[in-house]
PDB file of N, CA and C in Angstrom:
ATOM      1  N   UNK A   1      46.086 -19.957  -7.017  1.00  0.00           N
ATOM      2  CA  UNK A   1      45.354 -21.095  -7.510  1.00  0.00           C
ATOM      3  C   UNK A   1      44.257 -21.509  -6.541  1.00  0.00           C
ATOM      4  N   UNK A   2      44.563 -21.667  -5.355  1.00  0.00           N
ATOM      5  CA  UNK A   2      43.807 -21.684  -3.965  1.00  0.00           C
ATOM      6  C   UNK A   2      42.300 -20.846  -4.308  1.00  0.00           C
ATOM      7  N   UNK A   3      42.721 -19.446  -4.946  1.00  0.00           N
ATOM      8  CA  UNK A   3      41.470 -18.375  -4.577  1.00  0.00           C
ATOM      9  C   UNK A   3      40.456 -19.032  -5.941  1.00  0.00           C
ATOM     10  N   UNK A   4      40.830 -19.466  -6.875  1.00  0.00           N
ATOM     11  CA  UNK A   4      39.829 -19.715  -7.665  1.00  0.00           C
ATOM     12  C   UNK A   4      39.250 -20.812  -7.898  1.00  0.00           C
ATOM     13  N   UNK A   5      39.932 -22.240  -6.601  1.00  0.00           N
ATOM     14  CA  UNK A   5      38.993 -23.160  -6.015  1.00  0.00           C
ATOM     15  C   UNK A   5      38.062 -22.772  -5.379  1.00  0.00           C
ATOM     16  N   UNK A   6      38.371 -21.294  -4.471  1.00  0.00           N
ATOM     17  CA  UNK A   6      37.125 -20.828  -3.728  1.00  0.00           C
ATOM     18  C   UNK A   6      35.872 -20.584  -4.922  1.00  0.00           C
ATOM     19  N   UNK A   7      36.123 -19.559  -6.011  1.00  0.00           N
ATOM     20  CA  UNK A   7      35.776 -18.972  -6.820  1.00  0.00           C
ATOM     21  C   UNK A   7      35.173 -20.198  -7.329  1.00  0.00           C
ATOM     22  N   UNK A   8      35.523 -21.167  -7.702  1.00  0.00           N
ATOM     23  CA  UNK A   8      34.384 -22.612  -8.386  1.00  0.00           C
ATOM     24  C   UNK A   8      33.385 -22.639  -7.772  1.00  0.00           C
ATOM     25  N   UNK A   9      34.084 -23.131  -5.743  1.00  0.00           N
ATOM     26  CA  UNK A   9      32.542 -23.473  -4.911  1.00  0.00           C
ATOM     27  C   UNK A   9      31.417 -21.901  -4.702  1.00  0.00           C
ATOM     28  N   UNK A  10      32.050 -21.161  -5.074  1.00  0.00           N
ATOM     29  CA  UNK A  10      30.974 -19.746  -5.318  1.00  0.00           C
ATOM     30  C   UNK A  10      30.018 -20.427  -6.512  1.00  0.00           C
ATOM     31  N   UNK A  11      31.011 -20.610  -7.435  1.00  0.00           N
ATOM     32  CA  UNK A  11      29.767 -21.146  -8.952  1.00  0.00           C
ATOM     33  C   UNK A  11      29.129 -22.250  -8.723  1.00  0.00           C
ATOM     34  N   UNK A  12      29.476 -22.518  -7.881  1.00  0.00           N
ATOM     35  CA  UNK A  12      28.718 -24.082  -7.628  1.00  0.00           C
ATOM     36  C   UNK A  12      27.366 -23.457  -6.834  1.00  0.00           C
ATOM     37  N   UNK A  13      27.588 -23.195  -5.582  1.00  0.00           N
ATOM     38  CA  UNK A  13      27.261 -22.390  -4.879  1.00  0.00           C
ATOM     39  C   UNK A  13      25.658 -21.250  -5.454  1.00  0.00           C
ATOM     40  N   UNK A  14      26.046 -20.956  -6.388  1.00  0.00           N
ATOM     41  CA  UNK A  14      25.659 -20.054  -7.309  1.00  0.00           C
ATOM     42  C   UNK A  14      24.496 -20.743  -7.704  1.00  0.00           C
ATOM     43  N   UNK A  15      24.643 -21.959  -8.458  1.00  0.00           N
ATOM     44  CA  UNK A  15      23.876 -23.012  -9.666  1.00  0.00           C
ATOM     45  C   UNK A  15      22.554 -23.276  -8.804  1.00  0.00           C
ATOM     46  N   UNK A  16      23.080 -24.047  -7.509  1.00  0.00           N
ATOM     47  CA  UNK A  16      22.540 -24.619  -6.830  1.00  0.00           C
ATOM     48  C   UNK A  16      21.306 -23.329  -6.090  1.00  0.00           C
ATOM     49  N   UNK A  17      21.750 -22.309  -5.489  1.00  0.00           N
ATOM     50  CA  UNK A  17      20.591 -21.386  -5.680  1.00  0.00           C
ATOM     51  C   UNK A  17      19.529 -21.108  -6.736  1.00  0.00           C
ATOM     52  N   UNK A  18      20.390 -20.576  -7.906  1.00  0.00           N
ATOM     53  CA  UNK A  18      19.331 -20.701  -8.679  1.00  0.00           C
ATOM     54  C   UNK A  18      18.221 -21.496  -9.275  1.00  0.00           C
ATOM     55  N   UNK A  19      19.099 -23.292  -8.913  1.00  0.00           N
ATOM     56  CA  UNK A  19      17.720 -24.431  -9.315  1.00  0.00           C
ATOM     57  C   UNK A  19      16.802 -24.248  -8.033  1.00  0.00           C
ATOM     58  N   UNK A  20      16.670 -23.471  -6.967  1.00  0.00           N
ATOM     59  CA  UNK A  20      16.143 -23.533  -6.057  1.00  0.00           C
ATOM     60  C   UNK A  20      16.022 -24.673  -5.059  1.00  0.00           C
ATOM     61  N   UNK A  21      17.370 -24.716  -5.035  1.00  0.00           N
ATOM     62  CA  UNK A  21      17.761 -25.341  -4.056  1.00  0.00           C
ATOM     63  C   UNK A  21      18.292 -25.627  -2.315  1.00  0.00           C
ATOM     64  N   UNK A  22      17.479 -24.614  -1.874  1.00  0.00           N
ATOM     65  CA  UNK A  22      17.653 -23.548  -0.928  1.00  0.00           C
ATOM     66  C   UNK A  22      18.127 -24.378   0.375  1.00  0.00           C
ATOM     67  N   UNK A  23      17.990 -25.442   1.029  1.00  0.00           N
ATOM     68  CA  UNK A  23      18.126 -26.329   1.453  1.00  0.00           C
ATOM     69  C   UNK A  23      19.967 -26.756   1.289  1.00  0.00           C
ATOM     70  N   UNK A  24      20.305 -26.363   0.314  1.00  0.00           N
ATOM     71  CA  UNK A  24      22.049 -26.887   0.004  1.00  0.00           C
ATOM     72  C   UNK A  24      22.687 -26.376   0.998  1.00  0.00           C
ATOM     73  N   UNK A  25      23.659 -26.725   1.575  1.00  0.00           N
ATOM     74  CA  UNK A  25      25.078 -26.288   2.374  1.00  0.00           C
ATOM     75  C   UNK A  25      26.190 -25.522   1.512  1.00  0.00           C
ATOM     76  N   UNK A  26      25.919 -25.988   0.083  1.00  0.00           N
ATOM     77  CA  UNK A  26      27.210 -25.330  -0.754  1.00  0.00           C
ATOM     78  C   UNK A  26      27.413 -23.551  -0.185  1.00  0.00           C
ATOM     79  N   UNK A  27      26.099 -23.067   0.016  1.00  0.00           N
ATOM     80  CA  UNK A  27      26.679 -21.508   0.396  1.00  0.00           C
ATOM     81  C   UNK A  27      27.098 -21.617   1.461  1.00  0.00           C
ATOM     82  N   UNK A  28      26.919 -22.040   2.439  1.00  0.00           N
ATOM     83  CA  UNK A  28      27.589 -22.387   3.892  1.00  0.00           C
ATOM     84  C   UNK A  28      29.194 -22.696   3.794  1.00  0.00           C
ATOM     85  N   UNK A  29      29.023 -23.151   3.017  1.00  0.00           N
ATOM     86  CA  UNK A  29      30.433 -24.057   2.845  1.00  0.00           C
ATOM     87  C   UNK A  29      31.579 -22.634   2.637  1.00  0.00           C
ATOM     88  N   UNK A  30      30.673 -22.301   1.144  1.00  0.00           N
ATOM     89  CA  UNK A  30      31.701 -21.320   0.171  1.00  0.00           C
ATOM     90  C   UNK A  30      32.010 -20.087   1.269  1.00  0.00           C
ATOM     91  N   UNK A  31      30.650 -19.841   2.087  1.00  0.00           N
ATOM     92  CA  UNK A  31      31.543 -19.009   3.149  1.00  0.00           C
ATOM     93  C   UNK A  31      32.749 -19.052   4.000  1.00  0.00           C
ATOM     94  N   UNK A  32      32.219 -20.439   4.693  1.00  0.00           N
ATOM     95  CA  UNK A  32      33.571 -20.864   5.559  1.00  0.00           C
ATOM     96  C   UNK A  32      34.888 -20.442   4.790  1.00  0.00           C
ATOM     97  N   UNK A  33      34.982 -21.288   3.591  1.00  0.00           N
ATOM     98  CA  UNK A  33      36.062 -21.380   2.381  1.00  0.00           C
ATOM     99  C   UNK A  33      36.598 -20.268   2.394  1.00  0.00           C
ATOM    100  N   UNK A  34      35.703 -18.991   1.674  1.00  0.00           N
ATOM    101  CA  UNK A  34      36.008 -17.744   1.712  1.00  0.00           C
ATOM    102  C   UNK A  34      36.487 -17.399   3.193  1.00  0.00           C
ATOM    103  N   UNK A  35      36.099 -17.204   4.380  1.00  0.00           N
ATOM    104  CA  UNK A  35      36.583 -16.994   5.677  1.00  0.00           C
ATOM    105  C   UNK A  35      37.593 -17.379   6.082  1.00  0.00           C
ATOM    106  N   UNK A  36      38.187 -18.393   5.518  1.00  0.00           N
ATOM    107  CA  UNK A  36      38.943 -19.424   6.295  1.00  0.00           C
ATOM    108  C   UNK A  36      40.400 -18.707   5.082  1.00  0.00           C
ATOM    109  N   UNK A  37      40.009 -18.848   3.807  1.00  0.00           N
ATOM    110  CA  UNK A  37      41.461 -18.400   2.690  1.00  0.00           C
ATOM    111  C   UNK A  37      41.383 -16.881   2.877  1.00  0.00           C
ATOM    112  N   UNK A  38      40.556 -15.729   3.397  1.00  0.00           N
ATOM    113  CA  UNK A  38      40.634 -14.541   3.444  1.00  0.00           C
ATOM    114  C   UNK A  38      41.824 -14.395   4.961  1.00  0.00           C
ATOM    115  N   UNK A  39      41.262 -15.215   5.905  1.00  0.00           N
ATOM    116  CA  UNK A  39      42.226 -14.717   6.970  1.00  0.00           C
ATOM    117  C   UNK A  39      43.339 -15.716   6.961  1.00  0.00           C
ATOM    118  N   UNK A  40      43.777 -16.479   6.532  1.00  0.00           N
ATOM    119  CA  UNK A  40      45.387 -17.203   5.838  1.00  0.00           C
ATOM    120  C   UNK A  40      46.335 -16.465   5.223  1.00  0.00           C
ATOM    121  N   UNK A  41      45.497 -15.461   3.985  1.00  0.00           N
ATOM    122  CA  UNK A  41      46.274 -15.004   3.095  1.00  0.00           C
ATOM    123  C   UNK A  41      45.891 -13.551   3.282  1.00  0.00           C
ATOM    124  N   UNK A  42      46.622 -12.775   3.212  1.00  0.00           N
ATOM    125  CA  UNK A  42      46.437 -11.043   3.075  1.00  0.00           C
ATOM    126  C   UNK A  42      45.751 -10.278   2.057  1.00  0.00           C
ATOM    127  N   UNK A  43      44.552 -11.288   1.722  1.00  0.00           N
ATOM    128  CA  UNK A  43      43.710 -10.537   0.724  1.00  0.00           C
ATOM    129  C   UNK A  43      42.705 -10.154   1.341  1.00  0.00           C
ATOM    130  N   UNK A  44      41.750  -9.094   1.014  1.00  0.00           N
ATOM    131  CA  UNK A  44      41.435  -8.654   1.787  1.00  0.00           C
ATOM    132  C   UNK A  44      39.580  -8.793   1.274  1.00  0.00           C
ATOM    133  N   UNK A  45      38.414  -9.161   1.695  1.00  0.00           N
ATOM    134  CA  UNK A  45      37.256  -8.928   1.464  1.00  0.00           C
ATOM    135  C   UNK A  45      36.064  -8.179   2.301  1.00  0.00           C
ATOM    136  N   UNK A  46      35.630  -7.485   1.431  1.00  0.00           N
ATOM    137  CA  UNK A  46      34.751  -6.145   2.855  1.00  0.00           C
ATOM    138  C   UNK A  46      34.174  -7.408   3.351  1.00  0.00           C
ATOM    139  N   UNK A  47      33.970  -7.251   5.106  1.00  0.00           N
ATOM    140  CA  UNK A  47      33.277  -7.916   6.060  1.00  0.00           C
ATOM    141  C   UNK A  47      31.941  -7.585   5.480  1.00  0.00           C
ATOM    142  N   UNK A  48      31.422  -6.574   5.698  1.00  0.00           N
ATOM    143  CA  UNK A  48      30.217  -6.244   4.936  1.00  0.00           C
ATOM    144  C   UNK A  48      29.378  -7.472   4.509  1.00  0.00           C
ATOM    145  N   UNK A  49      30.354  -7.272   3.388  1.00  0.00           N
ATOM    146  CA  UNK A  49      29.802  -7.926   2.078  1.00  0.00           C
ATOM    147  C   UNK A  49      29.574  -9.701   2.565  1.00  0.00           C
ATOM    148  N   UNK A  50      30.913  -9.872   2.913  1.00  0.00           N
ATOM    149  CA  UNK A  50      31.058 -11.520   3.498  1.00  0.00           C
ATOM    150  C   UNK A  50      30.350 -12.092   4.700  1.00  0.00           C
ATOM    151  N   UNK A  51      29.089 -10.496   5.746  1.00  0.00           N
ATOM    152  CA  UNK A  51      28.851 -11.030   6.890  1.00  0.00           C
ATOM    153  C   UNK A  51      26.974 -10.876   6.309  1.00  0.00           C
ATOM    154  N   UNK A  52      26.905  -9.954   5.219  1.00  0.00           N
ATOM    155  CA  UNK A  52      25.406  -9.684   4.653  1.00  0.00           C
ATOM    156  C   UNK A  52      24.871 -11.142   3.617  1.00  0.00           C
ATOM    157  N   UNK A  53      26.167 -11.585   3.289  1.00  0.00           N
ATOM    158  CA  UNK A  53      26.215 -12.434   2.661  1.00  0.00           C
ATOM    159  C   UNK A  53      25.688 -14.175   2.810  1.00  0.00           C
ATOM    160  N   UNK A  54      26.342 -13.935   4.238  1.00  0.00           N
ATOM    161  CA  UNK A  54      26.529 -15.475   4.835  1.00  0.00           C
ATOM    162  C   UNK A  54      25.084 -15.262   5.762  1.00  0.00           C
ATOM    163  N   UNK A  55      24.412 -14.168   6.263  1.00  0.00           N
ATOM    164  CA  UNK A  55      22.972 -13.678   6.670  1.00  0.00           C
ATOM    165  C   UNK A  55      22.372 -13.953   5.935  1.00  0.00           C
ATOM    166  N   UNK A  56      22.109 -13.783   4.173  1.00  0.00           N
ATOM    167  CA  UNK A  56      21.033 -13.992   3.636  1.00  0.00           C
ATOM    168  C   UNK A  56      21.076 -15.754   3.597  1.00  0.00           C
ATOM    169  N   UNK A  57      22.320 -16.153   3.707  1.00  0.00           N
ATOM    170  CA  UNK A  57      22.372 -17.825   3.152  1.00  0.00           C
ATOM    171  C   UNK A  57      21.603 -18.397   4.318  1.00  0.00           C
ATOM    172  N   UNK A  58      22.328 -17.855   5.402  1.00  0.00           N
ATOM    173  CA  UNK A  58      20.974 -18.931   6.253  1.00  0.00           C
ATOM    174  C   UNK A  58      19.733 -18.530   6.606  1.00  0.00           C
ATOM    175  N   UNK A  59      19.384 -16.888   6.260  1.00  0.00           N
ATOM    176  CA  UNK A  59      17.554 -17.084   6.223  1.00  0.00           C
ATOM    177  C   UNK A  59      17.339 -17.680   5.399  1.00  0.00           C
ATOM    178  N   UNK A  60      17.975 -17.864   3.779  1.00  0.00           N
ATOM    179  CA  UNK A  60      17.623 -18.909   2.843  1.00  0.00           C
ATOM    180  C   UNK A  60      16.932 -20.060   3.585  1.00  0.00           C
ATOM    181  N   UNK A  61      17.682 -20.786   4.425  1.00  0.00           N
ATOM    182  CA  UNK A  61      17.312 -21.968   4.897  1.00  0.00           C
ATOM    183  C   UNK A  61      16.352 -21.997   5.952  1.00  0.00           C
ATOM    184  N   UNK A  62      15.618 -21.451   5.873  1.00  0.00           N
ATOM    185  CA  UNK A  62      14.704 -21.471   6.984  1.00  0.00           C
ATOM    186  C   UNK A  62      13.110 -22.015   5.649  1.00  0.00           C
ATOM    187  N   UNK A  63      12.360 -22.726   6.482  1.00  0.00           N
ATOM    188  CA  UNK A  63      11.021 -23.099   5.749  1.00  0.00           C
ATOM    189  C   UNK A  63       9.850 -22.840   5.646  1.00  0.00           C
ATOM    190  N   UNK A  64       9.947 -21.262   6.571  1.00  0.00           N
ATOM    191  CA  UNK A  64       8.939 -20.987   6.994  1.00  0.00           C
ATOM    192  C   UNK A  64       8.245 -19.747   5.807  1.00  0.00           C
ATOM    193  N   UNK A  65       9.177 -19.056   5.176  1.00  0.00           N
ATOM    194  CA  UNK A  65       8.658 -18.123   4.385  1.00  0.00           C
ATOM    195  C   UNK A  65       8.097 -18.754   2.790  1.00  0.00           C
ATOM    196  N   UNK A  66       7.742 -17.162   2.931  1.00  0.00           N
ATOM    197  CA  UNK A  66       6.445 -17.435   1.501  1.00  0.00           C
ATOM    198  C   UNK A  66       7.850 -17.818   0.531  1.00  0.00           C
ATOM    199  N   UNK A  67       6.613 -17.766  -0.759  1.00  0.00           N
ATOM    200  CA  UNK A  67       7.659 -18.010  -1.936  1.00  0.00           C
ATOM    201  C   UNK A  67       8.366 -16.760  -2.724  1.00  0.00           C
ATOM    202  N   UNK A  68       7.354 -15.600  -2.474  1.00  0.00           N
ATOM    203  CA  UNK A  68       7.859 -14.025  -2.540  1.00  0.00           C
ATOM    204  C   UNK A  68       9.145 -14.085  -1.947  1.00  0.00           C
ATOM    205  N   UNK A  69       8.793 -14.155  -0.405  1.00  0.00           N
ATOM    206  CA  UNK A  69       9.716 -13.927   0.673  1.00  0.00           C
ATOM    207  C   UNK A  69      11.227 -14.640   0.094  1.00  0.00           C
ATOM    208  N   UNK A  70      10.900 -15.626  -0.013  1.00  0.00           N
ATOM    209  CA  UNK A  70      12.176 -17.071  -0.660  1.00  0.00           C
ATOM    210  C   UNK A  70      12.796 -16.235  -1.955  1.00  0.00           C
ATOM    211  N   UNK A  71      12.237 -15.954  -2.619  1.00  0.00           N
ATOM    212  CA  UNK A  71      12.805 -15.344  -4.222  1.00  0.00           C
ATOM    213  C   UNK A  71      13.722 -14.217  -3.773  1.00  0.00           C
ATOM    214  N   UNK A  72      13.017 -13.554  -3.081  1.00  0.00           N
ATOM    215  CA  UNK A  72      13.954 -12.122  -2.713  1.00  0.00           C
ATOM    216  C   UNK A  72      15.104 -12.373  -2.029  1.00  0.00           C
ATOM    217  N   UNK A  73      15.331 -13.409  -0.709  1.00  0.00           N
ATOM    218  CA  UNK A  73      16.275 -13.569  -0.302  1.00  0.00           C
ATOM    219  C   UNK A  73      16.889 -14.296  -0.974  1.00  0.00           C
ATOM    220  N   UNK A  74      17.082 -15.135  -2.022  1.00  0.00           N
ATOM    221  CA  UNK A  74      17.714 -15.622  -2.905  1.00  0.00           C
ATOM    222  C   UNK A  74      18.168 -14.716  -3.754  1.00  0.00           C
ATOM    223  N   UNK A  75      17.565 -13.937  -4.086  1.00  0.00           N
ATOM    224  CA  UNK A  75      18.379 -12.830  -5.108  1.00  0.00           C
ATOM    225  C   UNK A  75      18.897 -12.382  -4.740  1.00  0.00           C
ATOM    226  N   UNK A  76      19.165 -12.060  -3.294  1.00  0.00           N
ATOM    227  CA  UNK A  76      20.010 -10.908  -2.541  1.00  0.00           C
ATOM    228  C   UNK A  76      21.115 -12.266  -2.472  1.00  0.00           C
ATOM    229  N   UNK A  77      20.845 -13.528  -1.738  1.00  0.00           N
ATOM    230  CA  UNK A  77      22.116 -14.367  -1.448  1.00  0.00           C
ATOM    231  C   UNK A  77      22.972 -14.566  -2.961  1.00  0.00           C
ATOM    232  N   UNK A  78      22.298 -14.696  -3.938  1.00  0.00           N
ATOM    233  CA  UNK A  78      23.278 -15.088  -5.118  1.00  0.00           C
ATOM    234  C   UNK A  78      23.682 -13.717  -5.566  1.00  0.00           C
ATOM    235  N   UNK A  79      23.211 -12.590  -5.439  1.00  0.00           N
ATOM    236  CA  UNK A  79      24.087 -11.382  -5.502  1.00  0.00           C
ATOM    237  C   UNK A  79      25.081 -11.064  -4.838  1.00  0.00           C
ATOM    238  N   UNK A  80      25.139 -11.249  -3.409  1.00  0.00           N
ATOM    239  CA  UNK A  80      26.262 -11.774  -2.416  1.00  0.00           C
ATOM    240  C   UNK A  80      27.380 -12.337  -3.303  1.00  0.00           C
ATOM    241  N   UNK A  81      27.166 -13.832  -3.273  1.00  0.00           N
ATOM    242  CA  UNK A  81      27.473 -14.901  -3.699  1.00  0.00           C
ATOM    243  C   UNK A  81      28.665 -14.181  -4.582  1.00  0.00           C
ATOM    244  N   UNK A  82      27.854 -13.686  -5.820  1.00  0.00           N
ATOM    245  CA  UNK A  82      28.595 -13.063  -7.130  1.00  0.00           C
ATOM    246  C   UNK A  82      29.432 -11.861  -6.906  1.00  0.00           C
ATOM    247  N   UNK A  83      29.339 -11.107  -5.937  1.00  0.00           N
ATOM    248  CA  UNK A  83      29.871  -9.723  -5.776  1.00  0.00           C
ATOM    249  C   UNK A  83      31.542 -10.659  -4.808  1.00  0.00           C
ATOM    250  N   UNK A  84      31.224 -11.339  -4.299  1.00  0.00           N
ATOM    251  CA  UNK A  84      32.386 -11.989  -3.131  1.00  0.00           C
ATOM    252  C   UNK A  84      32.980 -12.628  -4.356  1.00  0.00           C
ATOM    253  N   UNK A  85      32.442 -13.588  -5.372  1.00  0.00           N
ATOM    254  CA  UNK A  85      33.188 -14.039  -6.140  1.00  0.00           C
ATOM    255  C   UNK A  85      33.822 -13.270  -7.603  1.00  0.00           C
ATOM    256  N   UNK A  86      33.235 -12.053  -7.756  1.00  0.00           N
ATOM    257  CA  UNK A  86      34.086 -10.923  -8.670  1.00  0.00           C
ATOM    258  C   UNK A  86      35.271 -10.390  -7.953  1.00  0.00           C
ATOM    259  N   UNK A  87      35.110 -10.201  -6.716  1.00  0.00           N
ATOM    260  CA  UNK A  87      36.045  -9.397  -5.980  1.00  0.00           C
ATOM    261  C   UNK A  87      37.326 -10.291  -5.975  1.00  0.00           C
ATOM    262  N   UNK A  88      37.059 -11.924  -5.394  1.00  0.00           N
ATOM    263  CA  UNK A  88      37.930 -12.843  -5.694  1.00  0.00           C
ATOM    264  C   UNK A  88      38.745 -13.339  -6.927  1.00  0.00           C
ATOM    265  N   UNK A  89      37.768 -12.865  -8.409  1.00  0.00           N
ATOM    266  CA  UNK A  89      38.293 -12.675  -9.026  1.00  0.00           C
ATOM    267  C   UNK A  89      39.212 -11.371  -9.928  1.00  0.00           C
ATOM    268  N   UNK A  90      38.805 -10.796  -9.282  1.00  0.00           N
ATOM    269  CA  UNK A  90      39.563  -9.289  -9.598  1.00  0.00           C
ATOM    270  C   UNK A  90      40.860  -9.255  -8.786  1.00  0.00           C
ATOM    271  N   UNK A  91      40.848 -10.215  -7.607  1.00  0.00           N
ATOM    272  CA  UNK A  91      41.771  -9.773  -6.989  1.00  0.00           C
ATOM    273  C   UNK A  91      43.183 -10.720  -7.773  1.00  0.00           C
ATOM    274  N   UNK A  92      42.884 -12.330  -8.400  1.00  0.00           N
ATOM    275  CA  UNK A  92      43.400 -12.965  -9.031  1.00  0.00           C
ATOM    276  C   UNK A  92      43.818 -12.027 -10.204  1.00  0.00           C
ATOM    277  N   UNK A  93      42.869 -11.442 -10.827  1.00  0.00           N
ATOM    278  CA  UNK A  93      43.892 -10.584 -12.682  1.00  0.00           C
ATOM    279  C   UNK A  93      44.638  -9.451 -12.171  1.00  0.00           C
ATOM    280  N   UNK A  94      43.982  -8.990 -11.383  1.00  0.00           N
ATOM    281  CA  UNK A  94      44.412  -7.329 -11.423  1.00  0.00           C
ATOM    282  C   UNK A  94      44.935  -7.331 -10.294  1.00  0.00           C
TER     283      UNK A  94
END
């Protein structure tokens, strides 16, 4: 039940990127979240994924890039975002 409170603040997480909201903490957060219930419980998420992930969230936050620049790393962070939160949910059905 735990993993798919994480799995909300991913969708939350998620929303809030896409209104371009780049500035939010929610991905910050959903990482910790994810970090913090991955090493509690014996489930397991590629580092990879969870360390490329939590990289794109905070160049997100930086103010210095174009708006090109901004779009792309946003697509890569909410692809993150979604791949950490399928896995979380795959790991819940299956």
């Amino acid at each position: 039940m735990l993993e798919l409170l994480v799995v909300t603040l991913a969708v939350f997480a998620i929303v809030m990127v896409l209104r371009k909201r780049y500035h939010s903490n929610l991905p910050l957060l959903f990482y910790l979240a994810a970090w913090v219930f991955t090493n509690a419980t014996d489930r397991l998420i590629s580092p990879y994924l969870m360390f490329s992930g939590l990289i794109c969230a905070l160049v997100l936050r930086f103010e210095f890039m174009g708006n090109g620049f901004s779009k792309f790393v946003a697509f890569l962070t909410t692809g993150a975002l979604c791949l950490v939160a399928w896995t979380m949910i795959t790991d819940v059905i299956g």
